[in-house]
N, C-alpha and C. Protein backbone atom coordinates (compact mmCIF):
# COMPACT_ATOMS: atom_id res chain seq x y z
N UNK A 1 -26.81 -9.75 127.01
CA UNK A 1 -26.06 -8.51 126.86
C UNK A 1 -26.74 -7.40 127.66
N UNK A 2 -25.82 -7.06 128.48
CA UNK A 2 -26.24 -5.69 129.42
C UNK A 2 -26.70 -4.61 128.22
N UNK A 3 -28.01 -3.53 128.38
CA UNK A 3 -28.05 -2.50 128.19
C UNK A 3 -27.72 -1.24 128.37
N UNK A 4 -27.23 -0.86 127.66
CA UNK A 4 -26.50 0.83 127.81
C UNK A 4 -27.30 2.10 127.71
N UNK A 5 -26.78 2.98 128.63
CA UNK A 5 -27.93 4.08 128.72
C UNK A 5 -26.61 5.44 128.76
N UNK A 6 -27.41 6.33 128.01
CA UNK A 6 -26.39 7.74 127.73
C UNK A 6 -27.04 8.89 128.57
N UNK A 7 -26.10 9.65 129.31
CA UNK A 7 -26.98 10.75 130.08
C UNK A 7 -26.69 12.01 129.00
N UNK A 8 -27.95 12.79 128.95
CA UNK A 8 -28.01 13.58 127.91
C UNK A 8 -28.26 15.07 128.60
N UNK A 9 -26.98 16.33 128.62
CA UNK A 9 -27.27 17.50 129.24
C UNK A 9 -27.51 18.70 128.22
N UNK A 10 -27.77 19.24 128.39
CA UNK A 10 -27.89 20.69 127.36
C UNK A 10 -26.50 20.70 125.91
N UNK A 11 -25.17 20.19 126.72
CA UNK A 11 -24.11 20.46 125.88
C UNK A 11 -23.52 19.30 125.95
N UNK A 12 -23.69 18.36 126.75
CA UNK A 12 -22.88 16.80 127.02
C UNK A 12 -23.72 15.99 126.85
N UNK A 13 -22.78 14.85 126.28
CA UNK A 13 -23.57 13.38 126.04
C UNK A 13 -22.36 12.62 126.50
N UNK A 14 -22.78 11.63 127.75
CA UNK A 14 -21.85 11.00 128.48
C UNK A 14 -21.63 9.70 127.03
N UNK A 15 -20.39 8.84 128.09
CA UNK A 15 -20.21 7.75 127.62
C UNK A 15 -21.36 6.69 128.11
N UNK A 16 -21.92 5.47 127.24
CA UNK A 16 -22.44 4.64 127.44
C UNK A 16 -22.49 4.03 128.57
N UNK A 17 -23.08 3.69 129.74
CA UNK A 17 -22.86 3.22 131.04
C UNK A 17 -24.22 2.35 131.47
N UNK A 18 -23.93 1.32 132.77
CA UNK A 18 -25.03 0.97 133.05
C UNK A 18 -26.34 1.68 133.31
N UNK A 19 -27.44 0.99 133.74
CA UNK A 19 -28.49 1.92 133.92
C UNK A 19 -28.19 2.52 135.60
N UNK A 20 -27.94 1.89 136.43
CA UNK A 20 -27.81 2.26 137.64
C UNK A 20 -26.98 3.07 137.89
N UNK A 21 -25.72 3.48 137.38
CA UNK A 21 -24.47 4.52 137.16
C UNK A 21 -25.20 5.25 136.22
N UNK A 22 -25.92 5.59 135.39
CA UNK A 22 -26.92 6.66 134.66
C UNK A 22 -27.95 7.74 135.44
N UNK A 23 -28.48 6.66 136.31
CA UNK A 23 -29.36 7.37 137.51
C UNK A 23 -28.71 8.02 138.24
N UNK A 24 -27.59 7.65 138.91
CA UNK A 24 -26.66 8.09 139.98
C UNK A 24 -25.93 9.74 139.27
N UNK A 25 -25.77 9.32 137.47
CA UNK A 25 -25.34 10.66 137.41
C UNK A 25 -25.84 11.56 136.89
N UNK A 26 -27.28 11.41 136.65
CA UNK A 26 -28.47 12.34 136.55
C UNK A 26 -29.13 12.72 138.03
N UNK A 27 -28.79 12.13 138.95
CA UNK A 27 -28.94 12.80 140.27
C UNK A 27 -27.78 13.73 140.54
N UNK A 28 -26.62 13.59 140.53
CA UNK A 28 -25.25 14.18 140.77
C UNK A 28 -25.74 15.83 139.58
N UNK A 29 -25.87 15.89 138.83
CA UNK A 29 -26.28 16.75 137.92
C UNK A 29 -27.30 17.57 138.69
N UNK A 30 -28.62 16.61 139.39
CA UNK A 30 -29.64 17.58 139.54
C UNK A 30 -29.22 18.25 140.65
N UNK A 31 -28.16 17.66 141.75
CA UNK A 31 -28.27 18.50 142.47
C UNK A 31 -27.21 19.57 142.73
N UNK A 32 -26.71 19.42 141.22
CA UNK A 32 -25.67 20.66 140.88
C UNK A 32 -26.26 21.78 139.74
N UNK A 33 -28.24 21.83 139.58
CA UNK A 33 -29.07 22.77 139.40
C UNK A 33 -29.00 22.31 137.50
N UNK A 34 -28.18 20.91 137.15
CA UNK A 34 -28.02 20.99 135.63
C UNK A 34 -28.94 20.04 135.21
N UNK A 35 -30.16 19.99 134.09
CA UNK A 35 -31.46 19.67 133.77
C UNK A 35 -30.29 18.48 132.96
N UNK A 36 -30.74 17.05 133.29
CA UNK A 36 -29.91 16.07 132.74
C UNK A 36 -31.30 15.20 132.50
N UNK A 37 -30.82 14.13 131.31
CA UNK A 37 -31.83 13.15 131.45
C UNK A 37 -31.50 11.68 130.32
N UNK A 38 -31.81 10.69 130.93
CA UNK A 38 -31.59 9.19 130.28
C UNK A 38 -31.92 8.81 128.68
N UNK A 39 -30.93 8.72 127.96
CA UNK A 39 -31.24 8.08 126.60
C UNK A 39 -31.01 6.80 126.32
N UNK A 40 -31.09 6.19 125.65
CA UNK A 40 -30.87 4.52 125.20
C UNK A 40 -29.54 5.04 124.24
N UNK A 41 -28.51 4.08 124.53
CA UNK A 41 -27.38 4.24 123.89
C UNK A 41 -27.52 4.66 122.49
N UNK A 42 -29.22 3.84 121.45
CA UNK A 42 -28.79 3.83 120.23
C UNK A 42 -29.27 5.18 119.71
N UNK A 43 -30.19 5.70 120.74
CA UNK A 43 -30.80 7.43 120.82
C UNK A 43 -29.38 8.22 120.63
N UNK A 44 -29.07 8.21 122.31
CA UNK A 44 -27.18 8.81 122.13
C UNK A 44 -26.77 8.92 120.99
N UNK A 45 -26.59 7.82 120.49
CA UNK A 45 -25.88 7.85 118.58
C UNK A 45 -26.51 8.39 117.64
N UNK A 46 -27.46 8.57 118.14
CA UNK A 46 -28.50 9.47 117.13
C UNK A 46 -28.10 11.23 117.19
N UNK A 47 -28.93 11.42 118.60
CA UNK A 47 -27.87 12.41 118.74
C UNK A 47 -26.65 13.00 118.81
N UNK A 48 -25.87 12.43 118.87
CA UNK A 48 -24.22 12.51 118.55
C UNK A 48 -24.41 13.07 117.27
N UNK A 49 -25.06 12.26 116.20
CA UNK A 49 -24.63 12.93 114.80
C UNK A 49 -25.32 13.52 114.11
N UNK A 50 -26.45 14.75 115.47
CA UNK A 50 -27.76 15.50 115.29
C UNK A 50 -27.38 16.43 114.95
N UNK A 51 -27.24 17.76 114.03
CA UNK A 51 -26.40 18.84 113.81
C UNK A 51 -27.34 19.68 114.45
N UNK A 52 -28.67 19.63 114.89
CA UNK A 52 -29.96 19.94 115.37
C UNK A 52 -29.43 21.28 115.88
N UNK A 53 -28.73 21.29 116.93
CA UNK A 53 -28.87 22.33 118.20
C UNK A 53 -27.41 23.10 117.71
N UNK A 54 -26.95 23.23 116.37
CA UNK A 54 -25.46 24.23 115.78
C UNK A 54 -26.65 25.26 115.16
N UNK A 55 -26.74 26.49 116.09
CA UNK A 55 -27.32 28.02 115.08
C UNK A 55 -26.56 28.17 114.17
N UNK A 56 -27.24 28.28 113.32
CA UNK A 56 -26.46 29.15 112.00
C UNK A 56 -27.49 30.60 111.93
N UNK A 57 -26.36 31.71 111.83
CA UNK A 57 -26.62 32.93 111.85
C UNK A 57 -25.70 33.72 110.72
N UNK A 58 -25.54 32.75 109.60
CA UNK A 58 -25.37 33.77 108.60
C UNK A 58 -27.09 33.30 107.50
């Protein structure tokens, strides 16, 4: 079974993709100035259901 890798940006979390289409679009990112970087799919899912980065300001 192929491994899946998630590209992870400030506000986006791609869909699951190979590793070589992961690299390609963490380069496409860098050189559009946006700080991107490689997770392991089961990370991704982690973060997906991270409430971590919602401010609460009441």
């Amino acid at each position: 079974m192929e491994k899946k890798f998630i590209v992870r940006t400030d506000n986006v979390l791609s869909d699951p993709m190979p590793r070589e289409e992961a690299i390609k679009k963490v380069k496409e990112y860098e050189r559009l100035g946006i700080s991107a970087y490689i997770v392991s799919e089961d990370e991704g899912k982690r973060l997906e259901k991270s409430k971590f980065h919602e401010p609460k300001w009441e």
